[in-house]
C-alpha atoms as a PDB file:
ATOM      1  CA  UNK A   1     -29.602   3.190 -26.519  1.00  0.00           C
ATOM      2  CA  UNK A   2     -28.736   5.228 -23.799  1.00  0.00           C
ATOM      3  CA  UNK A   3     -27.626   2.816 -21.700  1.00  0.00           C
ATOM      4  CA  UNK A   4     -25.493   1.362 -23.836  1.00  0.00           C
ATOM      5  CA  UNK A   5     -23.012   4.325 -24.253  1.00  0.00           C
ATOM      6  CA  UNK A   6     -23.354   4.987 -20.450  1.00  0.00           C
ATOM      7  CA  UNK A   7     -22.050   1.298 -20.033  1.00  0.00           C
ATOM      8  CA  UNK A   8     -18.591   1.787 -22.060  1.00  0.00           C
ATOM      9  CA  UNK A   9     -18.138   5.293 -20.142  1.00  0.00           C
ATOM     10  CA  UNK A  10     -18.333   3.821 -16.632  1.00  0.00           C
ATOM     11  CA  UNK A  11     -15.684   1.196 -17.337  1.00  0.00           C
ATOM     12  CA  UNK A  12     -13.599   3.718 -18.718  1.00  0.00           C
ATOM     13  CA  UNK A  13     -13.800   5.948 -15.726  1.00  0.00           C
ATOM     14  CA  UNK A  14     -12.857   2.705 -13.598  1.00  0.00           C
ATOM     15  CA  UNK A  15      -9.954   1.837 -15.394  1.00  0.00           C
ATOM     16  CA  UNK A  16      -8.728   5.692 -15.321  1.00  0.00           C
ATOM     17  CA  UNK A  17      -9.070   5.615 -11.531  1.00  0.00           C
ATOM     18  CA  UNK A  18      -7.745   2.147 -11.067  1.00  0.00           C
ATOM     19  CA  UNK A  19      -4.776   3.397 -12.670  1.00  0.00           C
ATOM     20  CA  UNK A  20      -4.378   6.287 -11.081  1.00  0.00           C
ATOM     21  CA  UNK A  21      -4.635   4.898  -7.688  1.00  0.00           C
ATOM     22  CA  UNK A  22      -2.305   2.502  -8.489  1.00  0.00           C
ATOM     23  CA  UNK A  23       0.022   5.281  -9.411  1.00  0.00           C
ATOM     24  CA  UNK A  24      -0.884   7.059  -6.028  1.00  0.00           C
ATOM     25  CA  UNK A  25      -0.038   4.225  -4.159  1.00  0.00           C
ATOM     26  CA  UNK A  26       3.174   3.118  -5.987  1.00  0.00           C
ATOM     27  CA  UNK A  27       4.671   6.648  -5.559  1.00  0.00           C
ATOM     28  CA  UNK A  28       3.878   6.634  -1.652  1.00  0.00           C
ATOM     29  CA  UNK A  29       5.755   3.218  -1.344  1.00  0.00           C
ATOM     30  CA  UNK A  30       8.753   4.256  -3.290  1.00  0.00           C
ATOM     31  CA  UNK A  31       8.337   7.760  -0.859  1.00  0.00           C
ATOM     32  CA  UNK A  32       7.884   5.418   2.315  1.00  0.00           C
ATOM     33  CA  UNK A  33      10.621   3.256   1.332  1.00  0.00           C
ATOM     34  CA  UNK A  34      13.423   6.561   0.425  1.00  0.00           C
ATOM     35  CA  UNK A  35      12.348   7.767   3.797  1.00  0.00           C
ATOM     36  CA  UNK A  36      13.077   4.340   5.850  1.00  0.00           C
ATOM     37  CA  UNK A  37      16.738   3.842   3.918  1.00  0.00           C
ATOM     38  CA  UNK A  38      17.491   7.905   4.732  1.00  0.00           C
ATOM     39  CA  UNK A  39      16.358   7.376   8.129  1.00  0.00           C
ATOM     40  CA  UNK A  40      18.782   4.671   8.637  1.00  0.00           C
ATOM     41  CA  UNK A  41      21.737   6.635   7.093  1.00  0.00           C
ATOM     42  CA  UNK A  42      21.239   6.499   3.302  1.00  0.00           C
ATOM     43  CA  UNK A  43      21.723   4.296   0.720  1.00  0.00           C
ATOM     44  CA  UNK A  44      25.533   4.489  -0.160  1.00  0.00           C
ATOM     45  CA  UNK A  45      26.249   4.359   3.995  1.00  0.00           C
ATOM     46  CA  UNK A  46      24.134   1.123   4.059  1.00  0.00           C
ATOM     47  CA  UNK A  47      25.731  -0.415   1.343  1.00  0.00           C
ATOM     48  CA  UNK A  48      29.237   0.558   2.001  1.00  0.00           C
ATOM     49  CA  UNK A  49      28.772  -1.262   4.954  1.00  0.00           C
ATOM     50  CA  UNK A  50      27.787  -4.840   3.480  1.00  0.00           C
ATOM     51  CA  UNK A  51      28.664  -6.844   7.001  1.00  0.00           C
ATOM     52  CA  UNK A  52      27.625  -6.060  10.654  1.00  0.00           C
ATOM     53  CA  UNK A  53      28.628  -7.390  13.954  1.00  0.00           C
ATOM     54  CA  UNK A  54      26.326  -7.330  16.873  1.00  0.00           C
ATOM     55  CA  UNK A  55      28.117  -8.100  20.240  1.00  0.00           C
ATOM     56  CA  UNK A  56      25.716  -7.769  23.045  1.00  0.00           C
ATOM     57  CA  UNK A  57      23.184  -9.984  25.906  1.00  0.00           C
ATOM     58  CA  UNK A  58      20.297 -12.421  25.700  1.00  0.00           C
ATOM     59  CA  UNK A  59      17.650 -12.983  27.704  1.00  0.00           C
ATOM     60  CA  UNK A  60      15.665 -16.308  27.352  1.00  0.00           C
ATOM     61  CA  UNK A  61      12.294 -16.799  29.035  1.00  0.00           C
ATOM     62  CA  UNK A  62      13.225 -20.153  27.362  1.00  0.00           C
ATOM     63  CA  UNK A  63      15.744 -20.733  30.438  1.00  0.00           C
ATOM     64  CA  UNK A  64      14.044 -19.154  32.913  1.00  0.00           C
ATOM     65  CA  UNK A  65      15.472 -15.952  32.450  1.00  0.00           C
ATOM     66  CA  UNK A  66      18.544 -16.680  32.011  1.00  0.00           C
ATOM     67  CA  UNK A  67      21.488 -14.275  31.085  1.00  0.00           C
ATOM     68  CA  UNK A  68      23.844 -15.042  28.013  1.00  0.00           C
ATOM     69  CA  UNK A  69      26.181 -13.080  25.991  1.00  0.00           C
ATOM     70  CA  UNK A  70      25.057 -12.996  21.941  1.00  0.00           C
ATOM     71  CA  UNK A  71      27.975 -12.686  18.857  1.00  0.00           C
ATOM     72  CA  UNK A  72      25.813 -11.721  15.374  1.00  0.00           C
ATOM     73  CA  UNK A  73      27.439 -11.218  12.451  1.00  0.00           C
ATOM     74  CA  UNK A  74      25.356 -11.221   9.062  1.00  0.00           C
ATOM     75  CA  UNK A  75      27.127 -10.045   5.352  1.00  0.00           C
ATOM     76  CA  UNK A  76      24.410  -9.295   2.771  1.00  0.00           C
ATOM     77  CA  UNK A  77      22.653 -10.345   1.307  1.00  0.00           C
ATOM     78  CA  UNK A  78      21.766 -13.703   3.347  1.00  0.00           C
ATOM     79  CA  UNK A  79      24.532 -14.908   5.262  1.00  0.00           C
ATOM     80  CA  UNK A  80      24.436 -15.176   9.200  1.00  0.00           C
ATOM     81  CA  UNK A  81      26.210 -16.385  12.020  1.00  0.00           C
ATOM     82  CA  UNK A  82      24.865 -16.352  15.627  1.00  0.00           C
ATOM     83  CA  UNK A  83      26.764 -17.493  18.643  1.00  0.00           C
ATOM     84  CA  UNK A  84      25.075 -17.489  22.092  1.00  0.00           C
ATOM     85  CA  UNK A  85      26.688 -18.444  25.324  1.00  0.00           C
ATOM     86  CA  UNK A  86      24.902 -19.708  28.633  1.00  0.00           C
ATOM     87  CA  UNK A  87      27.389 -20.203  30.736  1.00  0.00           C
ATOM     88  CA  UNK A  88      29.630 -22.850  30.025  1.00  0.00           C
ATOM     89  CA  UNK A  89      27.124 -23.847  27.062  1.00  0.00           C
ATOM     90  CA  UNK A  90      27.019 -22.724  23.691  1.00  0.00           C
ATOM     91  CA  UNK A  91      24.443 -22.142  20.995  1.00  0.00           C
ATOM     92  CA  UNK A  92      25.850 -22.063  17.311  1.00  0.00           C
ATOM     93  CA  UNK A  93      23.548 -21.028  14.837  1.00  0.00           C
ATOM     94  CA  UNK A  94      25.384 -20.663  10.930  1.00  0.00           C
ATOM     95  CA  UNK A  95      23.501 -19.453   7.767  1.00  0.00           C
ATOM     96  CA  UNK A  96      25.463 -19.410   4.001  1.00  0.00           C
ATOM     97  CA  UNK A  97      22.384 -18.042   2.183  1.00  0.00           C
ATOM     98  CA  UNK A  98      21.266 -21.750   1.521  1.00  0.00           C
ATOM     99  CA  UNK A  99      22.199 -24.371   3.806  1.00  0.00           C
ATOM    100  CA  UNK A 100      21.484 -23.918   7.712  1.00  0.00           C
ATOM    101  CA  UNK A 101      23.521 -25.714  10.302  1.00  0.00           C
ATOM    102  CA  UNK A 102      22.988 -25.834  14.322  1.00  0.00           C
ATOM    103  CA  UNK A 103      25.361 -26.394  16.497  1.00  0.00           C
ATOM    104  CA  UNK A 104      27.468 -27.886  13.768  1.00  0.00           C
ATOM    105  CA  UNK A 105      24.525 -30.305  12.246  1.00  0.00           C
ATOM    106  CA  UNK A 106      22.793 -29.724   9.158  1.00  0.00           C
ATOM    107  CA  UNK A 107      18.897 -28.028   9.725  1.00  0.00           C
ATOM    108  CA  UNK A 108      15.961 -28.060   7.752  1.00  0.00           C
ATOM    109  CA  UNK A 109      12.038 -27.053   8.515  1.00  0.00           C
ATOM    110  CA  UNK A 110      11.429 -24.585  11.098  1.00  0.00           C
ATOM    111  CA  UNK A 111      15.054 -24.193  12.696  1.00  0.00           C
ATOM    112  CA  UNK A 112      16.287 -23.269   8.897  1.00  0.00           C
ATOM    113  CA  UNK A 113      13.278 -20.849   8.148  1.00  0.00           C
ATOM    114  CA  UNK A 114      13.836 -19.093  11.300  1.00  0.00           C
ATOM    115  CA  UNK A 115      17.824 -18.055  10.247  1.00  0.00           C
ATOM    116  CA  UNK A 116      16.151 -17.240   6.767  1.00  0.00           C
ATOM    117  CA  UNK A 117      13.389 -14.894   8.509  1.00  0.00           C
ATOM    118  CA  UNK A 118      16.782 -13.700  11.024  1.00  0.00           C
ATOM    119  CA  UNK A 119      19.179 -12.783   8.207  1.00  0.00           C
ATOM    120  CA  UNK A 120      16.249 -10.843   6.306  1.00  0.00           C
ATOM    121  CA  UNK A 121      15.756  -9.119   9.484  1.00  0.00           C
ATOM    122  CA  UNK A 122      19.701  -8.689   9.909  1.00  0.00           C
ATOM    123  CA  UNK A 123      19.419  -6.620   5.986  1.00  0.00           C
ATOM    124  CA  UNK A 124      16.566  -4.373   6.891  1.00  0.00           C
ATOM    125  CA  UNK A 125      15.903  -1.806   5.610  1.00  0.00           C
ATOM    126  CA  UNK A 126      18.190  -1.823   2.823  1.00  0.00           C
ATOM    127  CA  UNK A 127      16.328  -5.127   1.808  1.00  0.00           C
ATOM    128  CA  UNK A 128      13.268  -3.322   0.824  1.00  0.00           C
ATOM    129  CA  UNK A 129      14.769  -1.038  -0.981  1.00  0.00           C
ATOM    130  CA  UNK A 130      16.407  -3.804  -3.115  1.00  0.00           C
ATOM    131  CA  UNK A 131      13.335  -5.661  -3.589  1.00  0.00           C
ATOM    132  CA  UNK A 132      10.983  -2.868  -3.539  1.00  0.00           C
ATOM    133  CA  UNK A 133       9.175  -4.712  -6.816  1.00  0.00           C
ATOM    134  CA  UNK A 134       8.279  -7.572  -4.060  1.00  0.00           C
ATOM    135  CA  UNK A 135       6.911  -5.079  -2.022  1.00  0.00           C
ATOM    136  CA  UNK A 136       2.656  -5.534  -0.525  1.00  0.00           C
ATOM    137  CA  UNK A 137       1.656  -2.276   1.028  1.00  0.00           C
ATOM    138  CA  UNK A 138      -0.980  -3.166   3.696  1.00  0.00           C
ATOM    139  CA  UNK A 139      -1.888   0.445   4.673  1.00  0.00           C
ATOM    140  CA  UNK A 140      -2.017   2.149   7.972  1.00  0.00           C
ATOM    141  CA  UNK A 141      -2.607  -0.014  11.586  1.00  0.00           C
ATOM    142  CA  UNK A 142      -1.700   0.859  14.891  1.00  0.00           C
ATOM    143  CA  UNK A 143       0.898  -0.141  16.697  1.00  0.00           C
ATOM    144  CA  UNK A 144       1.567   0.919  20.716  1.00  0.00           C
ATOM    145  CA  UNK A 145      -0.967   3.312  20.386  1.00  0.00           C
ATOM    146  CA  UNK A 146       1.149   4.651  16.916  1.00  0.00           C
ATOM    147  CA  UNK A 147      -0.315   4.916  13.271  1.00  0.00           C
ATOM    148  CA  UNK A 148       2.329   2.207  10.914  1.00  0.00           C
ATOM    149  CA  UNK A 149       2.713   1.736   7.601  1.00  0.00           C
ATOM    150  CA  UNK A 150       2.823  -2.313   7.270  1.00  0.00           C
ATOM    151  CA  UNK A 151       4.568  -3.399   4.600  1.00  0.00           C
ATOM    152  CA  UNK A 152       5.185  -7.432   3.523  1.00  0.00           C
ATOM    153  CA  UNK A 153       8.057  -9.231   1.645  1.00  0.00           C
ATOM    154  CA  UNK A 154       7.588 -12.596   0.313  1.00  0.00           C
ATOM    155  CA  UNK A 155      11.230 -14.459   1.059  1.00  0.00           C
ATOM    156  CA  UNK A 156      10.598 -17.831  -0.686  1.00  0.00           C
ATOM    157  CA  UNK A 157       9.175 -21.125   0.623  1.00  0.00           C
ATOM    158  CA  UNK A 158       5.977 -19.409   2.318  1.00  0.00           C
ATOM    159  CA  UNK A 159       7.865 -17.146   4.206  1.00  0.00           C
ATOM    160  CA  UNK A 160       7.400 -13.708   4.514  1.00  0.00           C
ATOM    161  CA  UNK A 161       8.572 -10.472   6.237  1.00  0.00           C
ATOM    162  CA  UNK A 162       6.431  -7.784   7.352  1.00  0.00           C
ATOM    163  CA  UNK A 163       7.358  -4.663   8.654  1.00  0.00           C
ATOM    164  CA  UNK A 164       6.065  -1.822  10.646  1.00  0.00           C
ATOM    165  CA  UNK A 165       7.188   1.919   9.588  1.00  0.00           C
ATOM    166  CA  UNK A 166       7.100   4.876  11.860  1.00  0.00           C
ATOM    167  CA  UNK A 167       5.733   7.366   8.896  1.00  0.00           C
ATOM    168  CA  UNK A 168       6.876  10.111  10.700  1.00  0.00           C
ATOM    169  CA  UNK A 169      10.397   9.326  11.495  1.00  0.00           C
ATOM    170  CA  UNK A 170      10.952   6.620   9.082  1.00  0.00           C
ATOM    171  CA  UNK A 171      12.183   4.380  11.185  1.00  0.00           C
ATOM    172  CA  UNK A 172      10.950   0.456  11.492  1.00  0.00           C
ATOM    173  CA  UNK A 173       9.303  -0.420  14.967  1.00  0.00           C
ATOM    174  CA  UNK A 174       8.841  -3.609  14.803  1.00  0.00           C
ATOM    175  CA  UNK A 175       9.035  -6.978  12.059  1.00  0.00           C
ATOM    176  CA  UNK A 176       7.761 -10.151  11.949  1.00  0.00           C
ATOM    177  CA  UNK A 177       8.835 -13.538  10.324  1.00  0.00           C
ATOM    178  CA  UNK A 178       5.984 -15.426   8.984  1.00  0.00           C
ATOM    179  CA  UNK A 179       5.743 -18.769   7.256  1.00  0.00           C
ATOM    180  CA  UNK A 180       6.806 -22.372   7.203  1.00  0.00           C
ATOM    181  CA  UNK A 181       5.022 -24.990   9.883  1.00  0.00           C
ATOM    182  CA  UNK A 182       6.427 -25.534  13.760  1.00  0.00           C
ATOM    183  CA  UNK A 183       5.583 -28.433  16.290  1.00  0.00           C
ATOM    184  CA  UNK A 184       1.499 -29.743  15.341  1.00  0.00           C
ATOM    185  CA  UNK A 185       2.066 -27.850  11.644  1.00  0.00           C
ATOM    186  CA  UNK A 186       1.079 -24.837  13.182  1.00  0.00           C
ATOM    187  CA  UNK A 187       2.740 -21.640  11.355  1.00  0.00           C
ATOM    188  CA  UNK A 188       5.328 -20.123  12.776  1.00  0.00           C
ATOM    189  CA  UNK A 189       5.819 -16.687  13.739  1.00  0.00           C
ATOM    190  CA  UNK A 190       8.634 -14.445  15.219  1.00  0.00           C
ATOM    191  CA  UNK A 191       8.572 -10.737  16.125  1.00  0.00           C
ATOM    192  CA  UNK A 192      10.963  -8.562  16.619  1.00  0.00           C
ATOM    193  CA  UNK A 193       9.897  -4.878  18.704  1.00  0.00           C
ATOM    194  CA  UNK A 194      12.939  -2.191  18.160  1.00  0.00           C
ATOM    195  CA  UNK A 195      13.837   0.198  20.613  1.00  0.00           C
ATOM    196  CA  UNK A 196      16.923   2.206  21.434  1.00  0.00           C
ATOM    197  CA  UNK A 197      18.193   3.595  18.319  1.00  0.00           C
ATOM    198  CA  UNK A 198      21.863   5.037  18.128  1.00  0.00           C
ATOM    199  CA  UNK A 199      24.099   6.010  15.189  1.00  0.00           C
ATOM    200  CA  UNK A 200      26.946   4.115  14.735  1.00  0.00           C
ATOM    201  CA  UNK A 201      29.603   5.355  11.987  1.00  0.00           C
ATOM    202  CA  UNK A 202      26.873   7.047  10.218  1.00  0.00           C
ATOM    203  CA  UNK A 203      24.042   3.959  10.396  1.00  0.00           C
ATOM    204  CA  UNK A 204      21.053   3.813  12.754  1.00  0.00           C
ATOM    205  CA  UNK A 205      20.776   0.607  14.604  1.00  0.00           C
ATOM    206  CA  UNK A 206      18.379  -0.587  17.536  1.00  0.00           C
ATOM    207  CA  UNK A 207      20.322  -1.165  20.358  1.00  0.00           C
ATOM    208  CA  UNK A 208      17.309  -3.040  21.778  1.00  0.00           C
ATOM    209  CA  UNK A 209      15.051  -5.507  20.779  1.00  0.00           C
ATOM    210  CA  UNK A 210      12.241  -7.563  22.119  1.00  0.00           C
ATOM    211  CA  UNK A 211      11.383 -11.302  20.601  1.00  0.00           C
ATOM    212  CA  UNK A 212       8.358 -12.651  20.638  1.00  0.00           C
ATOM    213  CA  UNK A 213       7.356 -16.314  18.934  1.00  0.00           C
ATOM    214  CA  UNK A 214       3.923 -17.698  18.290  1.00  0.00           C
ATOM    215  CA  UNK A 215       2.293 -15.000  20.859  1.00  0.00           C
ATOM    216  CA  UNK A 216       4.753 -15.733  24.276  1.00  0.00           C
ATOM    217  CA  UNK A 217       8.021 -13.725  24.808  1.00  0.00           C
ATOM    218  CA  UNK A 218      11.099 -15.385  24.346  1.00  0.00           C
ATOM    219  CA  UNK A 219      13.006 -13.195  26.016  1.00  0.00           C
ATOM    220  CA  UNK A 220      14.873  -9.445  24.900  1.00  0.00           C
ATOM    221  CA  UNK A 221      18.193  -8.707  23.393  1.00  0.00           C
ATOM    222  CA  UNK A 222      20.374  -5.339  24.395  1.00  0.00           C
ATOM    223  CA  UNK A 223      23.565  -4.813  22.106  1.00  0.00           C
ATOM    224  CA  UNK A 224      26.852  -2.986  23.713  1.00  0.00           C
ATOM    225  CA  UNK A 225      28.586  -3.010  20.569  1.00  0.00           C
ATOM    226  CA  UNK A 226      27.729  -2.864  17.028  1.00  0.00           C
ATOM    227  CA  UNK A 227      30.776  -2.778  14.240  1.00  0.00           C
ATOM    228  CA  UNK A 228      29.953  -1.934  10.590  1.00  0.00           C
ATOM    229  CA  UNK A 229      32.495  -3.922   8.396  1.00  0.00           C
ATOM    230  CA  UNK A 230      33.467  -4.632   4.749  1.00  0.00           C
ATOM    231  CA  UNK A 231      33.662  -8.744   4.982  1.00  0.00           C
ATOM    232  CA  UNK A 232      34.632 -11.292   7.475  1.00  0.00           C
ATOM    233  CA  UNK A 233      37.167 -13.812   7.212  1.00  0.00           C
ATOM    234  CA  UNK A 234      36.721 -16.424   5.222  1.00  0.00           C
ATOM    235  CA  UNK A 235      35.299 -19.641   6.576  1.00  0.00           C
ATOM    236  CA  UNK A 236      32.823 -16.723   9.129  1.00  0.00           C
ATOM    237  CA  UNK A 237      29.849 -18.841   7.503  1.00  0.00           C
ATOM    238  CA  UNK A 238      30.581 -22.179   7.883  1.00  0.00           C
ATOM    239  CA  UNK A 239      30.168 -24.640  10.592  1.00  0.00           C
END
């Protein structure tokens, strides 16, 4: 008899604590996440700035090391252009939120997931805000000798996003693109280490970044220039 009225007490005590740690842990994402956006300027500077411009140089351990100058331009919530010059070559890279094209041919596979996984990366951190809902809080790791917050984003098509958050400053030191299949269906995976933050009109960008795919570097990007915009032209997005 006794048992049996311990039985129905226990499971109520789990469900109260269940509940309340989901509480706990809902309220410190929604606090992680405020933090992140007001780290990066706010919400109403982030969004009254729907399209970027990156002007800066590449270097690819792809080409030996070689030097090129780098055009990005991205207008939420998915649409990217990159334009990379080696030289007397060109690399065109052009996103419209659904079809992918490279060097003015059509994409699909891993060449298209990787703009997906770039134009995410182009939206953060105002992306997690908007799809906060999507959000899966990993906890604490370390990164560089640093306690993170990871958090993950699911982007569609067994890709997702994960970031690393600073707690203490807010700001995000590093993401990675996850998902899809590359050469031998093995997954692919790009990171992206941020370094260099400066203010520009109000917004907090990394003026530095270092790219990483499948475990090798690929090589680093340092901007010059970074213009916050209300649109581009028409046609920006199309091969």
């Amino acid at each position: 008899m006794h048992s049996k009225r311990i039985a129905p007490f226990i499971g109520l005590l789990f469900f109260l604590f269940h509940g309340f740690s989901t509480a706990v842990a809902s309220g410190d994402l929604d606090r992680l996440v405020a933090q992140t956006v007001k780290a990066y300027g706010g919400e109403d500077a982030l969004r009254n700035a729907p399209s970027v411009r990156h002007t800066g140089q590449v270097t690819s351990r792809m080409r030996g090391g070689a030097a090129g100058n780098i055009v990005r331009e991205f207008e939420r919530p998915n649409r990217l252009r990159v334009v990379i010059r080696y030289g007397s070559e060109t690399e065109d890279r052009v996103y419209d939120g659904k079809t992918g094209w490279r060097q003015g041919k059509i994409v699909t596979g891993p060449p298209l997931d990787a703009m997906v996984l770039q134009a995410a990366r182009m939206d953060l951190p105002l992306i997690l805000l908007d799809r906060k809902r999507d959000l899966v809080d990993h906890g604490r790791a370390v990164y560089e000798g640093k306690e993170v917050r990871t958090l993950e984003l699911p982007l569609g098509n067994e890709l997702r996003l994960t970031v690393d958050i600073d707690p203490v400053s807010g700001r995000i030191v590093r993401s990675s693109g996850r998902g899809g299949g590359g050469k031998g269906g093995m997954p692919l995976e790009f990171i992206t280490s941020y370094m260099e933050y400066k203010v520009v009109d109000g917004i907090l960008y990394p003026f530095r970044e270092g790219n990483f795919a499948n475990g090798f570097v690929t090589g680093e990007t340092t901007l010059l220039k970074v213009e916050a915009l209300k649109s581009f032209p028409q046609g920006t997005f199309r091969p």
